[in-house]
N, C-alpha and C. Protein backbone atom coordinates (compact mmCIF):
# COMPACT_ATOMS: atom_id res chain seq x y z
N UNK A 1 33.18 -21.80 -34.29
CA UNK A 1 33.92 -20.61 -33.92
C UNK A 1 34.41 -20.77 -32.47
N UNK A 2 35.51 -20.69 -31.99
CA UNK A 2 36.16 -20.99 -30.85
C UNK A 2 35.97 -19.99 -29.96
N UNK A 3 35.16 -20.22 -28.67
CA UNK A 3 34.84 -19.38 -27.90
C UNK A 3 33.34 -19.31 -28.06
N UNK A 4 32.99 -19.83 -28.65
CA UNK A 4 31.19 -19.11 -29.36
C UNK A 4 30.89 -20.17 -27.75
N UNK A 5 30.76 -21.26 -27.30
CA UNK A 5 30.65 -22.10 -26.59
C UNK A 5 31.85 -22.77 -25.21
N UNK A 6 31.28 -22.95 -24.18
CA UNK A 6 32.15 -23.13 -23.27
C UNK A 6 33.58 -24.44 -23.87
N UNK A 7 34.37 -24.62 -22.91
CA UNK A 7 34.79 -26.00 -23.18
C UNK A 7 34.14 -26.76 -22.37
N UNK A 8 34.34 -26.29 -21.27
CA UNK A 8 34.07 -27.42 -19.80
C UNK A 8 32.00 -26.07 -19.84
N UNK A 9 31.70 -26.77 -18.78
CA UNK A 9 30.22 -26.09 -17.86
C UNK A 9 30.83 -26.13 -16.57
N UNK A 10 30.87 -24.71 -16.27
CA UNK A 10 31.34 -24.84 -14.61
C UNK A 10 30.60 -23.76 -13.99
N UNK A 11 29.54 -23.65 -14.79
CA UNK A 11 28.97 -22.63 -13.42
C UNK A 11 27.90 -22.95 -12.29
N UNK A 12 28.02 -22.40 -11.20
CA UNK A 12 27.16 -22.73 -9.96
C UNK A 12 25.65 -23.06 -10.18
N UNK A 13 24.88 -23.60 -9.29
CA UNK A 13 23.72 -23.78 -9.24
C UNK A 13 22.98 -21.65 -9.01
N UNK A 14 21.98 -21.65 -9.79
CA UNK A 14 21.43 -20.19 -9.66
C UNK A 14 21.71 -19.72 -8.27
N UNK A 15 21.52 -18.84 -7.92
CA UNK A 15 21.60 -18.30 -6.61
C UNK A 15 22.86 -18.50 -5.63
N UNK A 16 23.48 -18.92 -6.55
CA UNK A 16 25.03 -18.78 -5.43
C UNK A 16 26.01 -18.12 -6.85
N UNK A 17 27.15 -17.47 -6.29
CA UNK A 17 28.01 -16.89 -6.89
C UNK A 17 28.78 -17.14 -7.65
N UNK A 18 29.32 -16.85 -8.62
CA UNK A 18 30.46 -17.34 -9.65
C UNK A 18 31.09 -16.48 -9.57
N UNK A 19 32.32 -16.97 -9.90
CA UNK A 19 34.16 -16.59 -10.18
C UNK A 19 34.65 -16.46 -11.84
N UNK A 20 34.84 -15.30 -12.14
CA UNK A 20 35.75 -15.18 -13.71
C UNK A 20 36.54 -14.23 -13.18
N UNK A 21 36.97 -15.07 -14.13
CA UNK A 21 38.56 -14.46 -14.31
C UNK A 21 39.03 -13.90 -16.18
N UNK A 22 39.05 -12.73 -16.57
CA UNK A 22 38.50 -12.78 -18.17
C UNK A 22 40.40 -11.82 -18.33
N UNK A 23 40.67 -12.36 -19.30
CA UNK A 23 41.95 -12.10 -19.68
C UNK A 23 41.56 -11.50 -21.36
N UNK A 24 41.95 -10.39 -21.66
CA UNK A 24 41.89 -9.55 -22.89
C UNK A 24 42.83 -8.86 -23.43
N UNK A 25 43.68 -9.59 -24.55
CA UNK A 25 44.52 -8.79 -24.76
C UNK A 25 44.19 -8.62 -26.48
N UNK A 26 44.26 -7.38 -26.92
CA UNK A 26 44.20 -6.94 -28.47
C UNK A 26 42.66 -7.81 -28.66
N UNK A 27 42.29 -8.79 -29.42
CA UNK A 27 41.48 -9.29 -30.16
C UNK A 27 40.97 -10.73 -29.19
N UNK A 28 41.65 -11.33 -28.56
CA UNK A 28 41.74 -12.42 -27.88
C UNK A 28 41.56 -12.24 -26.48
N UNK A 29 40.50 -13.62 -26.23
CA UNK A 29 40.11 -13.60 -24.84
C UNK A 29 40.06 -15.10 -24.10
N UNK A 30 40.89 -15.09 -23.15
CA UNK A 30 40.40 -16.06 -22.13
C UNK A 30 39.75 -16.15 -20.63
N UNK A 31 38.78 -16.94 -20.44
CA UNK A 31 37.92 -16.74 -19.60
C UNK A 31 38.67 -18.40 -18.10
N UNK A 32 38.41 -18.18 -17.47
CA UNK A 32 38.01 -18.97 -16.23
C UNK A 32 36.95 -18.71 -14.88
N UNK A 33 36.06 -19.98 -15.60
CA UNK A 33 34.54 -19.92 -14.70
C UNK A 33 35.18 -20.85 -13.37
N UNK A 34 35.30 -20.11 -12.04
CA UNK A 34 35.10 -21.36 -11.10
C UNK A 34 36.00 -21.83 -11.37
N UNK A 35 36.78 -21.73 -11.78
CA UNK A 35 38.57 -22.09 -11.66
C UNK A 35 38.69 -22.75 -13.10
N UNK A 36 38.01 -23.46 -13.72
CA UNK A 36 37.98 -23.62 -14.84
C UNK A 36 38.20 -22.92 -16.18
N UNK A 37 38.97 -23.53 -17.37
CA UNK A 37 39.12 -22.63 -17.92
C UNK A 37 38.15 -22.91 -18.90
N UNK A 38 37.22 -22.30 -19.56
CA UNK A 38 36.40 -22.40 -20.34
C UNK A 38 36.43 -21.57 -21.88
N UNK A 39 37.03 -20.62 -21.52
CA UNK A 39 37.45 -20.18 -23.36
C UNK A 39 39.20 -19.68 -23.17
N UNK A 40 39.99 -20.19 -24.28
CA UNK A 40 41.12 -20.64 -24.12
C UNK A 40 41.30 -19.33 -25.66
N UNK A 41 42.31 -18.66 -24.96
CA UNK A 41 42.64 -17.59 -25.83
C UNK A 41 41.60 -17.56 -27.47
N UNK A 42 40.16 -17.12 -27.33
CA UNK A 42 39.35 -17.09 -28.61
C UNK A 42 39.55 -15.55 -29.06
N UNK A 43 39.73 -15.39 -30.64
CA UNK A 43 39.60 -14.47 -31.08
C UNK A 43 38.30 -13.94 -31.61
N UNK A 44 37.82 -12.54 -30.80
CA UNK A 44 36.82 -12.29 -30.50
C UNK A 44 36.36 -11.15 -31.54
N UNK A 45 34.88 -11.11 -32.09
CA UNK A 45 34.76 -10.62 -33.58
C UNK A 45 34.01 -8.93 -32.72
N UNK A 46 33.53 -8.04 -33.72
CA UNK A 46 33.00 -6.71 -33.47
C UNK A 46 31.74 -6.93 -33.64
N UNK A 47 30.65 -7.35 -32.50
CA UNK A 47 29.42 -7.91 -32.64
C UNK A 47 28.63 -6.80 -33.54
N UNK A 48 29.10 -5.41 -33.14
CA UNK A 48 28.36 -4.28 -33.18
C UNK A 48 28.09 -4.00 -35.01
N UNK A 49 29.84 -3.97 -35.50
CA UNK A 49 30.20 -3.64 -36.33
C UNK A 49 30.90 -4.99 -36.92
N UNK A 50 30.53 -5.96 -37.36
CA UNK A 50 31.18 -7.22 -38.04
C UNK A 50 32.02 -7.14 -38.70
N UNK A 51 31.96 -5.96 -40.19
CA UNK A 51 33.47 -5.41 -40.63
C UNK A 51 34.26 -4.72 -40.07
N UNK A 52 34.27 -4.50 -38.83
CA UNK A 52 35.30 -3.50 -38.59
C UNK A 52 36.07 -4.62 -37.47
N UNK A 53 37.04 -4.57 -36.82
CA UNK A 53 37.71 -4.89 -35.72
C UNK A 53 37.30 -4.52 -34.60
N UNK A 54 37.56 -5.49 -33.54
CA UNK A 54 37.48 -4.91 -32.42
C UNK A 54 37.60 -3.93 -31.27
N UNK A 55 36.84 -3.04 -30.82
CA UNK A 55 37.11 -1.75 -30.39
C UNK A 55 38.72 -1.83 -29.71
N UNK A 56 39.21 -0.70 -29.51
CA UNK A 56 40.59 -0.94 -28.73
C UNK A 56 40.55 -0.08 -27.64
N UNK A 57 39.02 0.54 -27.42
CA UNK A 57 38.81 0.77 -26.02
C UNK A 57 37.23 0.72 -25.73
N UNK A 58 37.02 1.64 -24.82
CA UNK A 58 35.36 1.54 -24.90
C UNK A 58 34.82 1.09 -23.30
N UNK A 59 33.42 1.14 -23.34
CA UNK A 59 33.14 0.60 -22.23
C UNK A 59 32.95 -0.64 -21.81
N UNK A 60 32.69 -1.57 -20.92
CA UNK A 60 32.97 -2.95 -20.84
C UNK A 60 31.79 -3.05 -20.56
N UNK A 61 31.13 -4.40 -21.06
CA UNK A 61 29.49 -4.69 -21.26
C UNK A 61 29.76 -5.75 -20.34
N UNK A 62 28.49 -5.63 -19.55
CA UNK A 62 28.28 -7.14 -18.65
C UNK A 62 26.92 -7.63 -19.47
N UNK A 63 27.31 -9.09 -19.79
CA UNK A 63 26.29 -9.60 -20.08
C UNK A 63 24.97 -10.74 -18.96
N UNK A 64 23.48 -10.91 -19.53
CA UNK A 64 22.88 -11.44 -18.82
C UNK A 64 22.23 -12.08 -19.49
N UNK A 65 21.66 -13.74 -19.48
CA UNK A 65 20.67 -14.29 -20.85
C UNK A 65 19.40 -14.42 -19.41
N UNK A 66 18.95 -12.92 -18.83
CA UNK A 66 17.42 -13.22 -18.43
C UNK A 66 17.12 -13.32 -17.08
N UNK A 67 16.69 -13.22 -15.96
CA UNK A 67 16.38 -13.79 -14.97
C UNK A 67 17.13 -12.10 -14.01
N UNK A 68 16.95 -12.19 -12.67
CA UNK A 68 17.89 -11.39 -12.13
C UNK A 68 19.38 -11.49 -11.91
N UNK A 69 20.39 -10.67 -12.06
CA UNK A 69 21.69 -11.37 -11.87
C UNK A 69 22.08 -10.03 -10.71
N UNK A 70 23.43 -10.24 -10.43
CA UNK A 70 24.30 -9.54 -9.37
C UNK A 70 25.57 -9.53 -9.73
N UNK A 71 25.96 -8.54 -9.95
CA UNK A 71 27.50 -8.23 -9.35
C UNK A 71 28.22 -7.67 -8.30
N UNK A 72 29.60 -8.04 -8.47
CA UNK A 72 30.34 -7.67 -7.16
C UNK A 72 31.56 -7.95 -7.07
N UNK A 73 32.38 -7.22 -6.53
CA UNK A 73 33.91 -7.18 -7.09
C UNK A 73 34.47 -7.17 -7.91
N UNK A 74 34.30 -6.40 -8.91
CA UNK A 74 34.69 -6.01 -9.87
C UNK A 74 36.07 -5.13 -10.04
N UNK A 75 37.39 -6.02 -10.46
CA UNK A 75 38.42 -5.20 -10.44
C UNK A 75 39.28 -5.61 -12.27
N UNK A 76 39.55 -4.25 -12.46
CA UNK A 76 40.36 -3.90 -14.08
C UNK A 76 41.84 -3.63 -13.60
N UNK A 77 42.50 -4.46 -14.62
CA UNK A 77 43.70 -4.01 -14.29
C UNK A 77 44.12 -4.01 -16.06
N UNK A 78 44.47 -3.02 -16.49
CA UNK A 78 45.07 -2.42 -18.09
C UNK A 78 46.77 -3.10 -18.05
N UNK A 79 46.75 -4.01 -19.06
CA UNK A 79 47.77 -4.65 -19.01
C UNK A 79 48.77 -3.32 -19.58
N UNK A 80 50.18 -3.45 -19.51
CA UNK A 80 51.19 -2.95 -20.74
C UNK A 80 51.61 -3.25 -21.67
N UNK A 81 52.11 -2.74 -22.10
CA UNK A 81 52.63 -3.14 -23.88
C UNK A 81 52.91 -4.20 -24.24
N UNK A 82 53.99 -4.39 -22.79
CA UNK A 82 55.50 -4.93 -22.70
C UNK A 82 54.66 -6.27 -22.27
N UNK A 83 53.73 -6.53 -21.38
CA UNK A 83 52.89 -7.58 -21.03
C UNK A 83 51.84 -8.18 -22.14
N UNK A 84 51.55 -7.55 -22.84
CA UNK A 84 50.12 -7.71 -23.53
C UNK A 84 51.49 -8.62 -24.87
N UNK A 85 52.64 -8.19 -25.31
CA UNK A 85 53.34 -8.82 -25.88
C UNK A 85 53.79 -10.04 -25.78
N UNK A 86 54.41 -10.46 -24.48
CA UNK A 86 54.77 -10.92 -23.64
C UNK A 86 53.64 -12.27 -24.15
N UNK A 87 52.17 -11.61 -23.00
CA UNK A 87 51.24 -12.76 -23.21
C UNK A 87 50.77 -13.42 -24.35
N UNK A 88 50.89 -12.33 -25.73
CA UNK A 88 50.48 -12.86 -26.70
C UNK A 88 51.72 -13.76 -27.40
N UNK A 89 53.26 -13.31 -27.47
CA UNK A 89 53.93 -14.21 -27.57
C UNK A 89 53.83 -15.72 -26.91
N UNK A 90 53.24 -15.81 -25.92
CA UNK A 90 53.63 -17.01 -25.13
C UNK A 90 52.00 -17.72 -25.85
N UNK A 91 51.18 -17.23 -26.03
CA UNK A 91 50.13 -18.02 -27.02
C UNK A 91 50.11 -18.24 -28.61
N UNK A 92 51.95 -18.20 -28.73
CA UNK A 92 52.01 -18.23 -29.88
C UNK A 92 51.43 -17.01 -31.31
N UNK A 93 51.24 -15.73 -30.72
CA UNK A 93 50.20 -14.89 -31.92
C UNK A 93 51.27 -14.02 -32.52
């Protein structure tokens, strides 16, 4: 399943900071760890609800597999129509 797994491993040694960059448009997501791109437009399933589709709003989950983590700088920007088209045309969808 595309996306289930990185492409590249680019994240920092524990205790120093990482960089994403997470791009979401409709069903599809691409990620860049550390400048890297590591999931390349994956279409992303309804963990919650497996038959149903993906929410089309909702709250945004940060995930953690354990240990203490941190955030910080955290900025959303809600694409438009006209963009979210745009981007998905240019990935071919």
């Amino acid at each position: 399943m595309p996306g289930k797994d990185p492409l590249v491993l680019a994240d920092k040694p524990f205790g120093e900071w990482n960089q994403m960059s997470i791009t979401m448009v409709g069903e599809y997501v691409t990620v860049y760890l550390n400048g890297k791109l590591v999931v390349d437009h994956a279409k992303m399933r309804n963990y919650f609800k497996p038959k149903e589709p993906i929410y089309e709003s909702g709250p945004i989950q940060l995930q953690t597999h354990g240990g203490q983590i941190s955030w910080r700088n955290i900025h959303i920007r809600e694409y438009s129509e006209k963009e979210a088209k745009a981007y998905l045309a240019l990935k071919g969808e």
